[in-house]
N, C-alpha and C. Protein backbone atom coordinates (compact mmCIF):
# COMPACT_ATOMS: atom_id res chain seq x y z
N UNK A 1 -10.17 -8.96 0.84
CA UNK A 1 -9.40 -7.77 1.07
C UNK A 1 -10.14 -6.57 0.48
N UNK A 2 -10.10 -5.53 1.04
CA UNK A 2 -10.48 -4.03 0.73
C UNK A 2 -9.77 -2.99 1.24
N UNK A 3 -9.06 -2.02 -0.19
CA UNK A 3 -8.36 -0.76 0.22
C UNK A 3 -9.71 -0.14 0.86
N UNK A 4 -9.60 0.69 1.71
CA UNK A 4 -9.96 1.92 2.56
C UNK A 4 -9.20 2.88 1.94
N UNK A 5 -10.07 4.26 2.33
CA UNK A 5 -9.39 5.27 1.97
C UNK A 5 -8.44 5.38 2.24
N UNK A 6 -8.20 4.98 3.59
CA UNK A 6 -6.13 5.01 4.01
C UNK A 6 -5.88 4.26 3.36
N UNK A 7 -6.25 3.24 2.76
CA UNK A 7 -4.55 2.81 1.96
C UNK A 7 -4.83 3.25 0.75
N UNK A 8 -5.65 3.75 -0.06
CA UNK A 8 -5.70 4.45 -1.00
C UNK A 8 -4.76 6.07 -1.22
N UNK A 9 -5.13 6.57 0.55
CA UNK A 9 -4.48 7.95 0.30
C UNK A 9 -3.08 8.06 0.88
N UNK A 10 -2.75 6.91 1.19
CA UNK A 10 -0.97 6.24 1.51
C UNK A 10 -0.76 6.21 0.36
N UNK A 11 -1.00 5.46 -0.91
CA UNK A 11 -0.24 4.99 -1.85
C UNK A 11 -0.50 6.24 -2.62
N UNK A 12 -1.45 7.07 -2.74
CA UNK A 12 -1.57 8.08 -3.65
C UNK A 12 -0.47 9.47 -2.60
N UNK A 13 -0.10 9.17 -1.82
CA UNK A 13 0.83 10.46 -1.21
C UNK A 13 2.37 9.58 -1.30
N UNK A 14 2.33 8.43 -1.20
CA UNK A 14 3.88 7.33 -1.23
C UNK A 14 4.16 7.68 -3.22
N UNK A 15 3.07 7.49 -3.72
CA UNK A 15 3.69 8.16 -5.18
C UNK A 15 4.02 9.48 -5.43
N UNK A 16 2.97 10.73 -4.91
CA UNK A 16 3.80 12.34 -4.85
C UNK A 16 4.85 12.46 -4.81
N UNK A 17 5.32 11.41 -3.10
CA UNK A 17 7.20 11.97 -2.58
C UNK A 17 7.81 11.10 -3.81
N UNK A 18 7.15 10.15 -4.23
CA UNK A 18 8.19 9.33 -5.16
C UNK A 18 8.25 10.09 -6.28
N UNK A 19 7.29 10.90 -6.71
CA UNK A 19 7.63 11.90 -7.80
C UNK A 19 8.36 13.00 -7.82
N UNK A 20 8.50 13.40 -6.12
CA UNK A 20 9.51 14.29 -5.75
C UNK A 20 10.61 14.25 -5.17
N UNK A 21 11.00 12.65 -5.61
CA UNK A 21 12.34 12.66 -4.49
C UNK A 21 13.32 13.28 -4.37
N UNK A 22 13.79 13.68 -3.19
CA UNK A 22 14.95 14.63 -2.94
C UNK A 22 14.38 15.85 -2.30
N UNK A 23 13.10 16.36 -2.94
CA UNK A 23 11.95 17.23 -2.47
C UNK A 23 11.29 17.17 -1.09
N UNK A 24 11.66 17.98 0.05
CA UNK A 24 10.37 18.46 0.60
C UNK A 24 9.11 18.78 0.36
N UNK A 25 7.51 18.23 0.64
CA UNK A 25 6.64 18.77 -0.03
C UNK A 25 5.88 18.82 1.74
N UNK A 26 5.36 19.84 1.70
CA UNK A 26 4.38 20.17 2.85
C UNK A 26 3.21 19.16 2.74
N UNK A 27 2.68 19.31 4.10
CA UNK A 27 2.02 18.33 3.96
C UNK A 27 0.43 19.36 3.46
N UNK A 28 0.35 20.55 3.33
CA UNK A 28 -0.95 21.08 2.68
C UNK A 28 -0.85 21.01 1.42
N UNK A 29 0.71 21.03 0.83
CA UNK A 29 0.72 20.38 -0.95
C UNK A 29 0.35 19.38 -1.01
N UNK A 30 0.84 18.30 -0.55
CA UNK A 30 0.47 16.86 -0.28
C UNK A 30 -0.81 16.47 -0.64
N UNK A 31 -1.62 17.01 0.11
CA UNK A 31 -2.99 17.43 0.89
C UNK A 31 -3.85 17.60 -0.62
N UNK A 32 -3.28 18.85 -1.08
CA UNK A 32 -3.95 19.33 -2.33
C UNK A 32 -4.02 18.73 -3.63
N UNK A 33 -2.42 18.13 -3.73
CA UNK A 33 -2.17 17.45 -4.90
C UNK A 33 -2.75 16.00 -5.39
N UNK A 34 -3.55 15.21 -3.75
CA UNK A 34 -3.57 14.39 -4.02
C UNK A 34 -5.50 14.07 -3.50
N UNK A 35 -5.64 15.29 -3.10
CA UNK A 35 -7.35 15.60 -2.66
C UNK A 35 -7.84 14.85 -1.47
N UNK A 36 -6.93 15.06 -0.46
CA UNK A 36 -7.11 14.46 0.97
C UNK A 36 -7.39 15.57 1.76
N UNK A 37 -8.10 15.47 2.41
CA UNK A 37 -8.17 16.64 4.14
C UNK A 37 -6.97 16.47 4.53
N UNK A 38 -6.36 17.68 5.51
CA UNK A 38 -5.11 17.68 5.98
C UNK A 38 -5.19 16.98 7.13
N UNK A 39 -6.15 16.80 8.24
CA UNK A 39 -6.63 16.23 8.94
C UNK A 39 -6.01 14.89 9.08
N UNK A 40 -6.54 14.80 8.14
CA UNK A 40 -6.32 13.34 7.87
C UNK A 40 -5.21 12.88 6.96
N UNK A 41 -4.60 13.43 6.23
CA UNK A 41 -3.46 12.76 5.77
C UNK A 41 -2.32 13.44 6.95
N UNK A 42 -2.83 13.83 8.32
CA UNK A 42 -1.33 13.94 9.20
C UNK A 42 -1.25 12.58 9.72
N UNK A 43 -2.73 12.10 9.82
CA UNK A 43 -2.88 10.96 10.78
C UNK A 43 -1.92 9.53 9.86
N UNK A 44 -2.09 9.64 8.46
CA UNK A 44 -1.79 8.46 7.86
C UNK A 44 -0.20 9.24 7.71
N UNK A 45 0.29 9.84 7.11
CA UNK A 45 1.41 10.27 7.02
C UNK A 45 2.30 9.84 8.52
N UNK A 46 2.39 10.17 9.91
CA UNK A 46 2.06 9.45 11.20
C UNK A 46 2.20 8.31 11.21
N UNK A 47 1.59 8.13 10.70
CA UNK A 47 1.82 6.07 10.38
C UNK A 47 2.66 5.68 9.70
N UNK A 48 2.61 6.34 8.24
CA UNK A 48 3.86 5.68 7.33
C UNK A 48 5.04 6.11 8.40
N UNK A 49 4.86 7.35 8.93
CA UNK A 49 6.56 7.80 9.61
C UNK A 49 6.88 6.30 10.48
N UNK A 50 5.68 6.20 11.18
CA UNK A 50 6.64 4.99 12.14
C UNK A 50 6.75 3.60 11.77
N UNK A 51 6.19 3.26 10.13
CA UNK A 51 6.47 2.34 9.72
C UNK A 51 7.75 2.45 8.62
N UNK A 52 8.34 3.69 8.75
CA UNK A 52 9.74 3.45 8.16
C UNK A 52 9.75 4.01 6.91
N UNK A 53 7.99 4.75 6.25
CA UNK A 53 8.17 4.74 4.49
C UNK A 53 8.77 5.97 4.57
N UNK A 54 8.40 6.77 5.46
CA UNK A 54 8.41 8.78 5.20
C UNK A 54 9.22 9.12 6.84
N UNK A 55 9.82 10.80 6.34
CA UNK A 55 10.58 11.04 7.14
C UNK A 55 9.91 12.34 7.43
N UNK A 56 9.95 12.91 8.02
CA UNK A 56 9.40 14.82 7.77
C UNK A 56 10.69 15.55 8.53
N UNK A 57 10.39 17.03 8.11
CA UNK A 57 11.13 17.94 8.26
C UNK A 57 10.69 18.71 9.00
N UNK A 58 11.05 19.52 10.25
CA UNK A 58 10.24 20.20 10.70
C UNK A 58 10.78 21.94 10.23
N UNK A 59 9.83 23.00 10.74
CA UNK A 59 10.29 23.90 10.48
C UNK A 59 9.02 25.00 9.03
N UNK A 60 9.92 26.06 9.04
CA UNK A 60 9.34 27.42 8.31
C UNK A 60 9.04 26.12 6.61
N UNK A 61 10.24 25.40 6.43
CA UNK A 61 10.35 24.82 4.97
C UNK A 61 10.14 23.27 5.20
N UNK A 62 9.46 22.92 6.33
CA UNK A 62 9.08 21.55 6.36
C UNK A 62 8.28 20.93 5.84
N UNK A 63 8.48 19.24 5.96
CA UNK A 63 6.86 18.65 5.21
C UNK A 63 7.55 17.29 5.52
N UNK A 64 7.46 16.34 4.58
CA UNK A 64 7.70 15.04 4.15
C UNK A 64 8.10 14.91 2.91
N UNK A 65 9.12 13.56 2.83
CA UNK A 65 10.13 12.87 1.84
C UNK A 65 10.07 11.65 2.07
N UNK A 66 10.95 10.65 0.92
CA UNK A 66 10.54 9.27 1.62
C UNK A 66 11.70 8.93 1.87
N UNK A 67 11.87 7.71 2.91
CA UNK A 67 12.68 7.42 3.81
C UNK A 67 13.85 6.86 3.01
N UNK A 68 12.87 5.79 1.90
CA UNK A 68 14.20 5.04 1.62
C UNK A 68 12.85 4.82 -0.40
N UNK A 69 14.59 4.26 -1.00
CA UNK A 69 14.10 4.00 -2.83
C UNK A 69 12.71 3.55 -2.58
N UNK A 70 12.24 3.66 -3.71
CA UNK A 70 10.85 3.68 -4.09
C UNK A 70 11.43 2.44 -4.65
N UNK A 71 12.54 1.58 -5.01
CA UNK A 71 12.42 0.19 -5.33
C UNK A 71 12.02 -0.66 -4.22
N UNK A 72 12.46 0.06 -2.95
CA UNK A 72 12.23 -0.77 -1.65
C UNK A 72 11.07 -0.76 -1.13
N UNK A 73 9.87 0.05 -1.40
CA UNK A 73 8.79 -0.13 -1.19
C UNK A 73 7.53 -0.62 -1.71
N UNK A 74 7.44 -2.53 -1.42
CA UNK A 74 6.31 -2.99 -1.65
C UNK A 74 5.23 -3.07 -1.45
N UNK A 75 4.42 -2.76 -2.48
CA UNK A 75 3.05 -2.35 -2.46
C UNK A 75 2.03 -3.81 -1.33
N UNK A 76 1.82 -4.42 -1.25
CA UNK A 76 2.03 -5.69 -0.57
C UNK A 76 2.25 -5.69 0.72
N UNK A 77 3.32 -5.04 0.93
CA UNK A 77 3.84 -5.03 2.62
C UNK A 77 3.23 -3.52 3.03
N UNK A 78 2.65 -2.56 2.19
CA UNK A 78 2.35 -0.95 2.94
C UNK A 78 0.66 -1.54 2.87
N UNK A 79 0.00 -2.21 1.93
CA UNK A 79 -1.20 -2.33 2.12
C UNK A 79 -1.29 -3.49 3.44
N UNK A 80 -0.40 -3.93 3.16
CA UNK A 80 -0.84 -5.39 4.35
C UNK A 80 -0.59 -4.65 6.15
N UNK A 81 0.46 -3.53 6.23
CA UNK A 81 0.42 -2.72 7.43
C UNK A 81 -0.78 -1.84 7.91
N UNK A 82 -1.23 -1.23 6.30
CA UNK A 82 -2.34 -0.05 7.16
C UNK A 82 -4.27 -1.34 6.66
N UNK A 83 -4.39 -1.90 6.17
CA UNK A 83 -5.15 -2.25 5.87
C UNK A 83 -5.37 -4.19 6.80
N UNK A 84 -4.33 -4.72 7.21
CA UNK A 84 -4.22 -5.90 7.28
C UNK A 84 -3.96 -7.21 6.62
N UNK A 85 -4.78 -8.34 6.72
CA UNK A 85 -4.60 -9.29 6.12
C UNK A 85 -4.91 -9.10 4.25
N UNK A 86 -4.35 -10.24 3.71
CA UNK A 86 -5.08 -9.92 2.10
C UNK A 86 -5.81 -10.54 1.82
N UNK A 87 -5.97 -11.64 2.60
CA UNK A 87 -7.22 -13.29 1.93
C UNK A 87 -8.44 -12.53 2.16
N UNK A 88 -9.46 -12.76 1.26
CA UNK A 88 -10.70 -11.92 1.30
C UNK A 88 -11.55 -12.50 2.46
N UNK A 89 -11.63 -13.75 3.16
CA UNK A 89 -12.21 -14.36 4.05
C UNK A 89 -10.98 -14.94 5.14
N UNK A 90 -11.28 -15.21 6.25
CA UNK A 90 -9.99 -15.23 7.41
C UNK A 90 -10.22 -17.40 7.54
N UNK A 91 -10.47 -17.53 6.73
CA UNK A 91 -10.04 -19.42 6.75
C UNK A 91 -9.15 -18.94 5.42
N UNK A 92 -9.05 -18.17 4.92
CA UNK A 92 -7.97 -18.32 3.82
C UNK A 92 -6.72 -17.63 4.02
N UNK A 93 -6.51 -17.02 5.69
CA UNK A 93 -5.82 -15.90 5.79
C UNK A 93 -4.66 -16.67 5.92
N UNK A 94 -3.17 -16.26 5.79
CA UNK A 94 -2.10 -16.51 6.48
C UNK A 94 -1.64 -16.29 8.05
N UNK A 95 -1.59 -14.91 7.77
CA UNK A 95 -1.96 -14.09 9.82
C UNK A 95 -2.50 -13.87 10.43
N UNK A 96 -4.29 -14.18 9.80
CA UNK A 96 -5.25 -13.71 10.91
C UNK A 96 -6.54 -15.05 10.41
N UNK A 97 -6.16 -16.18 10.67
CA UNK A 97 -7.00 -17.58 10.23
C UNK A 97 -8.07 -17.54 11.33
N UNK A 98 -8.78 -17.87 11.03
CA UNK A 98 -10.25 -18.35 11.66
C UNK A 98 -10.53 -19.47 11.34
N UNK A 99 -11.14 -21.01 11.75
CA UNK A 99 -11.87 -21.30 11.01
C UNK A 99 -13.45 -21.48 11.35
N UNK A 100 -13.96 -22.01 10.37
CA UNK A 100 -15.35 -21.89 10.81
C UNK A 100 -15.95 -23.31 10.69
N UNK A 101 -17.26 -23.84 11.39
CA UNK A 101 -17.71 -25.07 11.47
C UNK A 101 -17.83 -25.66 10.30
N UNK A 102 -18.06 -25.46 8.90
CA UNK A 102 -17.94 -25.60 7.59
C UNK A 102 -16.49 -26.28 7.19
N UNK A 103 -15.41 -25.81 7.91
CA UNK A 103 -14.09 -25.94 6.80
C UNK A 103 -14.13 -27.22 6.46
N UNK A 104 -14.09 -28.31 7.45
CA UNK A 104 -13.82 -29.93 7.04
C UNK A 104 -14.58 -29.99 5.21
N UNK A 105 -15.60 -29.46 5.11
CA UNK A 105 -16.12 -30.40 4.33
C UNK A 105 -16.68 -28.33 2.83
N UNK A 106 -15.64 -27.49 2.96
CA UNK A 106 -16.04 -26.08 2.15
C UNK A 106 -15.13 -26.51 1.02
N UNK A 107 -16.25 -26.04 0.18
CA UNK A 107 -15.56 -26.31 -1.31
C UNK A 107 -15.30 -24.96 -1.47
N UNK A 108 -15.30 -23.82 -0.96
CA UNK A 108 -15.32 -22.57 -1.29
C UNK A 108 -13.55 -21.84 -0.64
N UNK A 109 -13.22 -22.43 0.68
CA UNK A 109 -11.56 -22.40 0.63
C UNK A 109 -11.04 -22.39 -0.30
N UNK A 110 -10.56 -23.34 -0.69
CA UNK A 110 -9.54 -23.34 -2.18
C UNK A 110 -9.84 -22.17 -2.76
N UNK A 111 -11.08 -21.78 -3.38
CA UNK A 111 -11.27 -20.46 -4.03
C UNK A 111 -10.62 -18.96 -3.61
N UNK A 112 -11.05 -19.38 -2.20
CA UNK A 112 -10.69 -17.79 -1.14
C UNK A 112 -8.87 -17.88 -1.31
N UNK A 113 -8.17 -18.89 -1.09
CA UNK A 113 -7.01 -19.48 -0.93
C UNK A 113 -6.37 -18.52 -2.30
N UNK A 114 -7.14 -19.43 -3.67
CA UNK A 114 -6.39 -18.54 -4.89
C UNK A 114 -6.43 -17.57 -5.30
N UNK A 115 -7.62 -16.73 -4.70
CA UNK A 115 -7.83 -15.19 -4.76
C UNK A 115 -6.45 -14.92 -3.61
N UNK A 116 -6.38 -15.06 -2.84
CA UNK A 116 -5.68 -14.71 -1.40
C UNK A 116 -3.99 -14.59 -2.35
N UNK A 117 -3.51 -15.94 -2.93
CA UNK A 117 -2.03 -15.65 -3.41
C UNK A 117 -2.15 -14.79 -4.87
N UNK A 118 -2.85 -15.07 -5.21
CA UNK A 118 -3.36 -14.19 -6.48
C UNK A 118 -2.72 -12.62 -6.19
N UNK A 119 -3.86 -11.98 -5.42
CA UNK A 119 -3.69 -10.54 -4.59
C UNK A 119 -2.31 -10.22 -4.08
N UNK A 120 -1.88 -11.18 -3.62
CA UNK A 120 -0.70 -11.36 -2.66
C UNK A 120 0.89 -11.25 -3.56
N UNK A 121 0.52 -12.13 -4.47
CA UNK A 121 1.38 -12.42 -5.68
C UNK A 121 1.33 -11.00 -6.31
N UNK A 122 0.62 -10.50 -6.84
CA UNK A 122 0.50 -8.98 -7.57
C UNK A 122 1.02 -7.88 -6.71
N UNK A 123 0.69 -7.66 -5.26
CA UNK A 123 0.87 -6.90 -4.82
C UNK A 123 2.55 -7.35 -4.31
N UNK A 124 2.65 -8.26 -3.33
CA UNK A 124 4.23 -8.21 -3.04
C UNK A 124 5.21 -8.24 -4.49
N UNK A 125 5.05 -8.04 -5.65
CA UNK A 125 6.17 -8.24 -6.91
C UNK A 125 6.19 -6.89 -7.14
N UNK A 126 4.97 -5.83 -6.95
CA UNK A 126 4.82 -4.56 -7.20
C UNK A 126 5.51 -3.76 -5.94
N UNK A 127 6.53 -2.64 -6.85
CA UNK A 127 6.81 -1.61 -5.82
C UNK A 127 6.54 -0.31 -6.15
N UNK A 128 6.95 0.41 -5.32
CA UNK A 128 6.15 2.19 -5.70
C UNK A 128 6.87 2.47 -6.94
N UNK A 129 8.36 1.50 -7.58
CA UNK A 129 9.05 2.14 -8.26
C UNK A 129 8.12 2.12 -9.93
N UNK A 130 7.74 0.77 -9.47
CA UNK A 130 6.99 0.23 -10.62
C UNK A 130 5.89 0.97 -11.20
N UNK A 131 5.58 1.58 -9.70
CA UNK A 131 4.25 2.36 -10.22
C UNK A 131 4.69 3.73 -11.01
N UNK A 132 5.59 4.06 -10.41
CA UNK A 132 5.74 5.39 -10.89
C UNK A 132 6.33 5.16 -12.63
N UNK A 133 6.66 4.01 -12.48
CA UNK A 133 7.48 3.87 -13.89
C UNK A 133 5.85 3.42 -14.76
N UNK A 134 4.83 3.14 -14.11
CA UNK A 134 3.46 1.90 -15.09
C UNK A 134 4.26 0.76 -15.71
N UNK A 135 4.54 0.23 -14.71
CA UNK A 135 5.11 -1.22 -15.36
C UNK A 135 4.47 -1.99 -14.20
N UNK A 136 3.42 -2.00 -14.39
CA UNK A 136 2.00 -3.03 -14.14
C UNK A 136 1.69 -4.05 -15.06
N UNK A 137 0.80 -5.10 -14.63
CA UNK A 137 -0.26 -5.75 -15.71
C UNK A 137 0.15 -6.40 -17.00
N UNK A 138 1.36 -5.95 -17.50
CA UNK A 138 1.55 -6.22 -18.75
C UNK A 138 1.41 -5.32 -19.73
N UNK A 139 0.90 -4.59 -19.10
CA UNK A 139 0.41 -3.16 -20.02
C UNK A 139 1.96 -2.36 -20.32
N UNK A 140 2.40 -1.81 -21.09
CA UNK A 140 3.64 -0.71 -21.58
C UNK A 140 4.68 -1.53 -21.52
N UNK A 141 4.62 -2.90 -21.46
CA UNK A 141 5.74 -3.82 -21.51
C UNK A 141 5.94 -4.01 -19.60
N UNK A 142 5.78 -4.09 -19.32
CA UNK A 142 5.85 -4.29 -17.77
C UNK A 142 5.47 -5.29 -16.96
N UNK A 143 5.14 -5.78 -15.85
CA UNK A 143 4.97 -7.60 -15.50
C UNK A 143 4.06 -7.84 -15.87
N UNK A 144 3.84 -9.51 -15.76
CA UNK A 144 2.48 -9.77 -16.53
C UNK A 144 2.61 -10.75 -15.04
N UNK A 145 1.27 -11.25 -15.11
CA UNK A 145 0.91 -11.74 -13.52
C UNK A 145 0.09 -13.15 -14.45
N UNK A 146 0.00 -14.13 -13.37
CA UNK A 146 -0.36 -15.26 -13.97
C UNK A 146 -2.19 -15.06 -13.47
């Protein structure tokens, strides 16, 4: 698995509205606050809209808000929409499996496999609420991940 800048500049604009909820924020604040081209955070903003995270406003005082609690949004399910699968190799994937002439006899599956729930495990337990609160890692008293 690898964030891309889109899912980097999803989760860094999904935390702004979560810092502003209730708030309209334009999308050139957006833009600024979080050091994206506008360009390009219409295109990903666009996306979250039709995946349900963000709503916008149109108009003189428009922008974007988020749709629904920042408890309801798992980090897990927004990376796994704009980015795809999470298993770092696709014989370890859940939704997008391959295999390759190797598997019968790869000692290296199992590995890809426990990285794959590992990632998977961290990210689906994590939500935006969490983030905004840093109750990550174990760090500030917050989850600890096996």
């Amino acid at each position: 698995m690898k964030v891309s800048s889109k899912g980097e500049y999803a989760l860094r604009a999904l935390l702004l509205l979560g810092q502003n909820t209730g708030n309209v924020l334009s999308i050139s604040e957006i833009a600024e606050k979080i050091l994206v081209p506008v360009s390009y955070l219409e295109q990903i903003l666009l996306q979250m809209k039709k995946m349900g995270y963000v709503q916008s406003k149109r108009g003189a005082n428009g922008g974007y808000t988020l749709r629904v609690s920042p408890t309801e949004i798992a980090i897990g399910e927004v990376i796994r929409q704009l980015e795809g699968p999470l298993a770092p190799m696709s014989c370890a994937s859940v939704t997008a499996y391959e295999a390759c002439a190797l598997e019968p006899t790869c000692l290296l599956k199992p590995l890809w496999t426990l990285v794959r729930d590992t990632v998977a495990q961290v990210l689906d337990a994590t939500t935006l609420d969490d983030l905004l609160k840093n109750k990550i890692n174990g760090h500030r008293g917050g989850k600890t991940y096996v």
